[in-house]
Protein backbone atom coordinates (compact mmCIF):
# COMPACT_ATOMS: atom_id res chain seq x y z
CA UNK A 1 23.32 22.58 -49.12
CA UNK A 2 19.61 23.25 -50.42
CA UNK A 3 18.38 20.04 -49.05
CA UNK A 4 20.36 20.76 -45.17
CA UNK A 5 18.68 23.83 -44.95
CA UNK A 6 15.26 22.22 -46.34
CA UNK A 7 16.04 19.06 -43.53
CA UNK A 8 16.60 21.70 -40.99
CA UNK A 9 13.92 23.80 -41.61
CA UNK A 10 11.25 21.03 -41.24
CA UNK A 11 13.16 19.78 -37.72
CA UNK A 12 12.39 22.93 -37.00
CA UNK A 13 9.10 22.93 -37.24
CA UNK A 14 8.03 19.65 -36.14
CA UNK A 15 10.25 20.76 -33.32
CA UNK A 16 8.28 23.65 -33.15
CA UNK A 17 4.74 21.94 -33.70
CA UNK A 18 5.88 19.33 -30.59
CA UNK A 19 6.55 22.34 -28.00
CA UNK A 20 3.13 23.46 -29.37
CA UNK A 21 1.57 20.37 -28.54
CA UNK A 22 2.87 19.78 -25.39
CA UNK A 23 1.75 23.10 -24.12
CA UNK A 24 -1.51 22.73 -25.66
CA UNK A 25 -1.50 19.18 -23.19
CA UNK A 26 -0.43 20.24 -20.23
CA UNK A 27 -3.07 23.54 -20.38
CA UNK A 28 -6.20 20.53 -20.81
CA UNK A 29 -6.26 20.01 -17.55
CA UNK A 30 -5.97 23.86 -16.44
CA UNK A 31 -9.10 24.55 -19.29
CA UNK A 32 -10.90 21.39 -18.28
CA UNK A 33 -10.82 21.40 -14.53
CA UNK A 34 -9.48 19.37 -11.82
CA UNK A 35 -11.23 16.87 -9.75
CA UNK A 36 -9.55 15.01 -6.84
CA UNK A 37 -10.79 12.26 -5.47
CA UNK A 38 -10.12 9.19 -3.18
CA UNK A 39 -9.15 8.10 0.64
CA UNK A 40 -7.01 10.02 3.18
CA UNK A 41 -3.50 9.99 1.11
CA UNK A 42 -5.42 12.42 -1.00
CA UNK A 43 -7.49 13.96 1.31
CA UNK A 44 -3.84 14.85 3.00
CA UNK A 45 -4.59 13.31 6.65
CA UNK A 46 -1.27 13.73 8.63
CA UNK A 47 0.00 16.49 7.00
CA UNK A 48 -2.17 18.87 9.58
CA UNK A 49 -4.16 22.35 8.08
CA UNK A 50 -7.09 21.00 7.97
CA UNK A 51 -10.20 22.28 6.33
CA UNK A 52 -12.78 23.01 8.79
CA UNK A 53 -15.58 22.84 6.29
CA UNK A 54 -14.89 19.29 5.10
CA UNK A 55 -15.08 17.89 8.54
CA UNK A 56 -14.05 14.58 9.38
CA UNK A 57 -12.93 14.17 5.58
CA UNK A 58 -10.01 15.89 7.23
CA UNK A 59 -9.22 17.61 3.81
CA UNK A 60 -5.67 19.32 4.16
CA UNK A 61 -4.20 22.81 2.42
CA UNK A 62 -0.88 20.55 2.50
CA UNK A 63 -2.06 18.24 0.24
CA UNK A 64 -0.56 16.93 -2.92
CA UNK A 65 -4.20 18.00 -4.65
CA UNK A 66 -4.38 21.72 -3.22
CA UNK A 67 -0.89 22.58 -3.57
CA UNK A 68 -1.33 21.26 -7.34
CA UNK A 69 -4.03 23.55 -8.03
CA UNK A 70 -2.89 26.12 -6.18
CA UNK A 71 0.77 26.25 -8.34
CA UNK A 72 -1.36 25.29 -11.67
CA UNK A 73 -4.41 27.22 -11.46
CA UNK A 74 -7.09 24.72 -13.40
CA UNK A 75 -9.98 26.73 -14.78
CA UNK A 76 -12.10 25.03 -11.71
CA UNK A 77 -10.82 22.48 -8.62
CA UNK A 78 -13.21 20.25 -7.16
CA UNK A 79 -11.48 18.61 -3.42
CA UNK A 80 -13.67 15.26 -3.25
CA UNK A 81 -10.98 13.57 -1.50
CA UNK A 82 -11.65 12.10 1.96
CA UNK A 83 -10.60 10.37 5.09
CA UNK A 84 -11.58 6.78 5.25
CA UNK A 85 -12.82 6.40 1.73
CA UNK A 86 -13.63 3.21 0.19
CA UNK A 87 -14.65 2.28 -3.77
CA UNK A 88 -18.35 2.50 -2.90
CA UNK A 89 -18.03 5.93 -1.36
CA UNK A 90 -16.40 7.19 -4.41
CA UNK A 91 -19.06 5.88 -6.41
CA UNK A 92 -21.62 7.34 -3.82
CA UNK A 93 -20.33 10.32 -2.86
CA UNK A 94 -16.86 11.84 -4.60
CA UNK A 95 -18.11 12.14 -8.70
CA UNK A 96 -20.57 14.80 -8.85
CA UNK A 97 -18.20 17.50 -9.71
CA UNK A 98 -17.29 15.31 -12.87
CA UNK A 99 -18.70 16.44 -16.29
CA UNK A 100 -17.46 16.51 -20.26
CA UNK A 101 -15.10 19.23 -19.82
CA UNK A 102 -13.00 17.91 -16.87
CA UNK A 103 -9.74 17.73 -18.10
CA UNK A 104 -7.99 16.29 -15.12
CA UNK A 105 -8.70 13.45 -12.38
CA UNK A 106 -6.48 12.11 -9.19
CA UNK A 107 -7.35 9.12 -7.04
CA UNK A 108 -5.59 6.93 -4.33
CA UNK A 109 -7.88 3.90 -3.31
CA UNK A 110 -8.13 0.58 -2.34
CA UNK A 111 -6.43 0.81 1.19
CA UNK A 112 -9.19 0.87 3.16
CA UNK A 113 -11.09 -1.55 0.89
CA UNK A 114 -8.24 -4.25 1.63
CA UNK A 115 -8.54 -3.50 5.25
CA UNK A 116 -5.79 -0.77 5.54
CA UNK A 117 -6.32 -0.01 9.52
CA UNK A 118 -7.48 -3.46 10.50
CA UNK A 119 -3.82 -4.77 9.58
CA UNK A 120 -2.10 -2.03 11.10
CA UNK A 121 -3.90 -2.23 14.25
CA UNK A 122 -3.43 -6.32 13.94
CA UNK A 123 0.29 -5.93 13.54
CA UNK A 124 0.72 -3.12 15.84
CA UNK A 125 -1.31 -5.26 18.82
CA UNK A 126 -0.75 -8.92 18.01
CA UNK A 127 2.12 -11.23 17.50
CA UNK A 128 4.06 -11.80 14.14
CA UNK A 129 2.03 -15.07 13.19
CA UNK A 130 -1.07 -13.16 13.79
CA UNK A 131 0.22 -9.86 11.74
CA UNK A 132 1.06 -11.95 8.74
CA UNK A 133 -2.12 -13.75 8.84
CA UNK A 134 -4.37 -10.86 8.60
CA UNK A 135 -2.15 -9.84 5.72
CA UNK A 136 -2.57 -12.61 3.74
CA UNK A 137 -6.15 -12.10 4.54
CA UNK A 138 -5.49 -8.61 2.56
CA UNK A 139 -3.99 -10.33 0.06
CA UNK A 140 -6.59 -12.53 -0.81
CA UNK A 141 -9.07 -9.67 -1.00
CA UNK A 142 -6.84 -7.82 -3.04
CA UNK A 143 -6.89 -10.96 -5.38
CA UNK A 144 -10.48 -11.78 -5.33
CA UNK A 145 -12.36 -8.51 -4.90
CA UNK A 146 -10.38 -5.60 -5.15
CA UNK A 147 -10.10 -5.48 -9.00
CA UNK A 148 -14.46 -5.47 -9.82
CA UNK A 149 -14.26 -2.51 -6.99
CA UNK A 150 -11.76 -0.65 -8.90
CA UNK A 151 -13.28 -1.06 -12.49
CA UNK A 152 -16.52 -0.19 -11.03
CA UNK A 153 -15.06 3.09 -9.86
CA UNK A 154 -12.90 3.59 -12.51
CA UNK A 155 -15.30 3.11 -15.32
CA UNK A 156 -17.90 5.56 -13.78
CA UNK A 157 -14.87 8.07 -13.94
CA UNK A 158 -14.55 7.51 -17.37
CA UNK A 159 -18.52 7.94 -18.05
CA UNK A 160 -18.55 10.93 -16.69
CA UNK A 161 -15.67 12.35 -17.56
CA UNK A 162 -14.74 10.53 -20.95
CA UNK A 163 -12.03 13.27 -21.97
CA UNK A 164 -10.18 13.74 -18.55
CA UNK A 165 -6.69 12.24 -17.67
CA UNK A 166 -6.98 10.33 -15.15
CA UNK A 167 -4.05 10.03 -12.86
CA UNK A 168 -4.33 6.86 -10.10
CA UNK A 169 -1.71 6.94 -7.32
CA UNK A 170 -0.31 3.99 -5.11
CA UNK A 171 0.82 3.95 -1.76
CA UNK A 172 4.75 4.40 -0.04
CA UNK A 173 6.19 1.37 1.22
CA UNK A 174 6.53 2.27 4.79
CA UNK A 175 9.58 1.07 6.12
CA UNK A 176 13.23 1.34 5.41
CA UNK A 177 14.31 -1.99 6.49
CA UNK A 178 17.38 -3.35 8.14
CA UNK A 179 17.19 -0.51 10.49
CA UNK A 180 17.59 -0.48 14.25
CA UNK A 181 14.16 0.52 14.97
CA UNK A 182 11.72 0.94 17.55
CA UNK A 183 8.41 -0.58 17.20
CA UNK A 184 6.93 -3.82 14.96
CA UNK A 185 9.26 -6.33 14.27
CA UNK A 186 11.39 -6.96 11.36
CA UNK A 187 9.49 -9.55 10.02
CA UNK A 188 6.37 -7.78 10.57
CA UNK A 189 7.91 -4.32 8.57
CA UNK A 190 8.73 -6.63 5.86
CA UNK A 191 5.32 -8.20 5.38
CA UNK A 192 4.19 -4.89 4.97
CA UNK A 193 6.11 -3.72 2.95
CA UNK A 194 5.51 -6.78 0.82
CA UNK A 195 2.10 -6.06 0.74
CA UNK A 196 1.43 -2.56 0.03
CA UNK A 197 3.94 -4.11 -3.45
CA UNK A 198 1.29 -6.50 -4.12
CA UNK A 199 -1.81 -3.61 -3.50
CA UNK A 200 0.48 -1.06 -5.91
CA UNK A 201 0.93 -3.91 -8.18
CA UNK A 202 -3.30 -4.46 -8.69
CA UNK A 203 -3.95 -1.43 -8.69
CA UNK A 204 -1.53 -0.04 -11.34
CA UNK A 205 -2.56 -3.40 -13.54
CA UNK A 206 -5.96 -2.34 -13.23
CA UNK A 207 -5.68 1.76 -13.84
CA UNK A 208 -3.86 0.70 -16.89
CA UNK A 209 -6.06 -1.91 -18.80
CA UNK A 210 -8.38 1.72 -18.32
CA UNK A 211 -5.94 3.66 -20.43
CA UNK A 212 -5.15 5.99 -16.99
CA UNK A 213 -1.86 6.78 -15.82
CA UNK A 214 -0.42 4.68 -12.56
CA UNK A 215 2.05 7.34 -10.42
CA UNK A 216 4.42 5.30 -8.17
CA UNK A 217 4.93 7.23 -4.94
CA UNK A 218 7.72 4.21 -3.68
CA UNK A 219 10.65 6.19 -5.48
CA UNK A 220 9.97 9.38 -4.22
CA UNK A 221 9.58 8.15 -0.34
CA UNK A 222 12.42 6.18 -0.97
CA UNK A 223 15.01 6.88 1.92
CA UNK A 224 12.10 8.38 3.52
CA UNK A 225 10.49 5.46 4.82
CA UNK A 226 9.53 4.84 8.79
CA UNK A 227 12.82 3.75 10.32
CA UNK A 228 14.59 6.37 8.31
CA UNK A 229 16.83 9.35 9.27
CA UNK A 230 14.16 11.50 7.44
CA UNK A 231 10.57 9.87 7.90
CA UNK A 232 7.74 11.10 5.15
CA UNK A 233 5.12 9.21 7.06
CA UNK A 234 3.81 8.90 10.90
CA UNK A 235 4.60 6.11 12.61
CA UNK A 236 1.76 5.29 15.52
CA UNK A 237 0.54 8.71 16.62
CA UNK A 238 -0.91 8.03 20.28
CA UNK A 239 -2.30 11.13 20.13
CA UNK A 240 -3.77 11.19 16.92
CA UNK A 241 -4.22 7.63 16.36
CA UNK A 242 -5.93 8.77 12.66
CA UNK A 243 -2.74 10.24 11.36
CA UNK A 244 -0.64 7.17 12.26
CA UNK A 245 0.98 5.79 8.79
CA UNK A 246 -0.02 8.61 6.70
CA UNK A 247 1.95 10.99 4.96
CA UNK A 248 3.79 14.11 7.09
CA UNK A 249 3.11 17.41 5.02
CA UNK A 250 6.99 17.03 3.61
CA UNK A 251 5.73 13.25 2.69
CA UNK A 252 2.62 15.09 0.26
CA UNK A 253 4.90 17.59 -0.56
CA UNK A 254 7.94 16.17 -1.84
CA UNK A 255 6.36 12.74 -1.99
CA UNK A 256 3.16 12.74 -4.04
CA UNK A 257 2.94 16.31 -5.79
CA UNK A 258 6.19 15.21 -7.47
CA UNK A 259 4.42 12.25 -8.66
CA UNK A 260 1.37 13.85 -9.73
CA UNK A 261 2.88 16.81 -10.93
CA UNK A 262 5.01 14.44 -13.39
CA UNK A 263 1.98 12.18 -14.68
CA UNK A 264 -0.32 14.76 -15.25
């Protein structure tokens, strides 16, 4: 009997210790600071509410980053995020508000890097033969550059923030195939589809072999796809052309803080 109640009185506290632990981990962030950088998906273009003082960053109160901070409340937020971003604008322009004590770092990039609106246009415009060959031309990049741009970026993140979790997020898929559907082709959907697998799948090898965390947005826009009954994500916006095949505000909403919310 002496040794149960011993047993259960050391569950009890390592039980106790782990809760403290985990608290004490999920407040670094809050105590640290918050930095969020990358390309439009952060910035939270199509999801409307714009900033007007981060101008054609196009940096949204919808977004997975501000609606984080605004249900966490870090010690200090820094919205780097912005609207056509590539690797070298990161480097250039998005770490400054990086330092010792940040405790917490988003990014979504590479998109634009691979060509992101250049294949869209392509397959929007041009025939299927022509679509898949300006994918493949994404692929290759993705093979042969991409990786250097993201350790570059990724390992000036870590220099300047050296303590900080650092959370890297992928892109939807975004179409629900097999779908009557107006617009590109089947075979054109699928290819893209295809693709933005293959972009997720560098980029999450790459976050990792950093020691960061890779959050998959594909489950949570699953069902939610273009083509769907429920859409997360713009198809071509005539009148907006910028917002075409980015996240809706229910797309950062229920798509990526979910994701975020869980990694970090």
């Amino acid at each position: 009997m002496r040794r149960t109640r011993i047993a259960a009185y050391v569950a009890s506290l390592l039980l106790a210790t782990g809760f403290t632990l985990a608290g004490a981990g999920s407040s670094q962030a809050a105590t640290g600071g918050y930095v969020a950088l990358g390309d439009s998906y952060s910035s939270g273009v199509g999801s409307g509410s714009y900033i007007s003082s981060s101008g054609d960053c196009d940096r949204s109160t919808k977004a997975y980053p501000y609606l984080w901070n605004a249900a966490h409340g870090p010690s200090s937020f820094a919205f780097n995020a912005c609207s056509g971003a590539r690797t070298d604008d990161v480097l250039a322009n998005q770490l400054g508000s990086l330092n010792s004590s940040t405790g917490l770092v988003s990014i979504t990039i590479g998109g634009n890097d691979a060509g992101f609106a250049d294949v869209m246009t392509t397959c929007v415009i041009s025939s299927d033969s022509t679509c898949l060959s300006r994918i493949n031309t994404a692929r290759a990049y993705v093979d042969s550059t991409l990786p250097g741009k993201l350790d570059a970026v990724y390992n000036a993140i870590s220099a300047k923030s050296p303590s900080a979790r650092v959370v890297v997020i992928g892109y939807p898929r975004f179409y629900l195939l097999g779908q009557t559907c107006l617009g590109l082709s089947e075979t054109k959907r699928s290819a893209i589809n295809s693709a933005a697998d293959y972009m997720n799948s560098a980029i999450q090898k790459r976050a990792q072999a950093h020691g960061f965390v890779f959050g998959d947005v594909r489950t949570t826009f699953t069902g939610h796809e273009i083509c769907s009954s429920d859409s997360w994500l713009h198809s071509v916006n005539w009148t907006n052309i910028g917002e075409s095949y980015h996240p809706t505000a229910a797309g950062q909403s229920g798509g990526y803080l979910p994701v975020f919310t869980s990694a970090a």
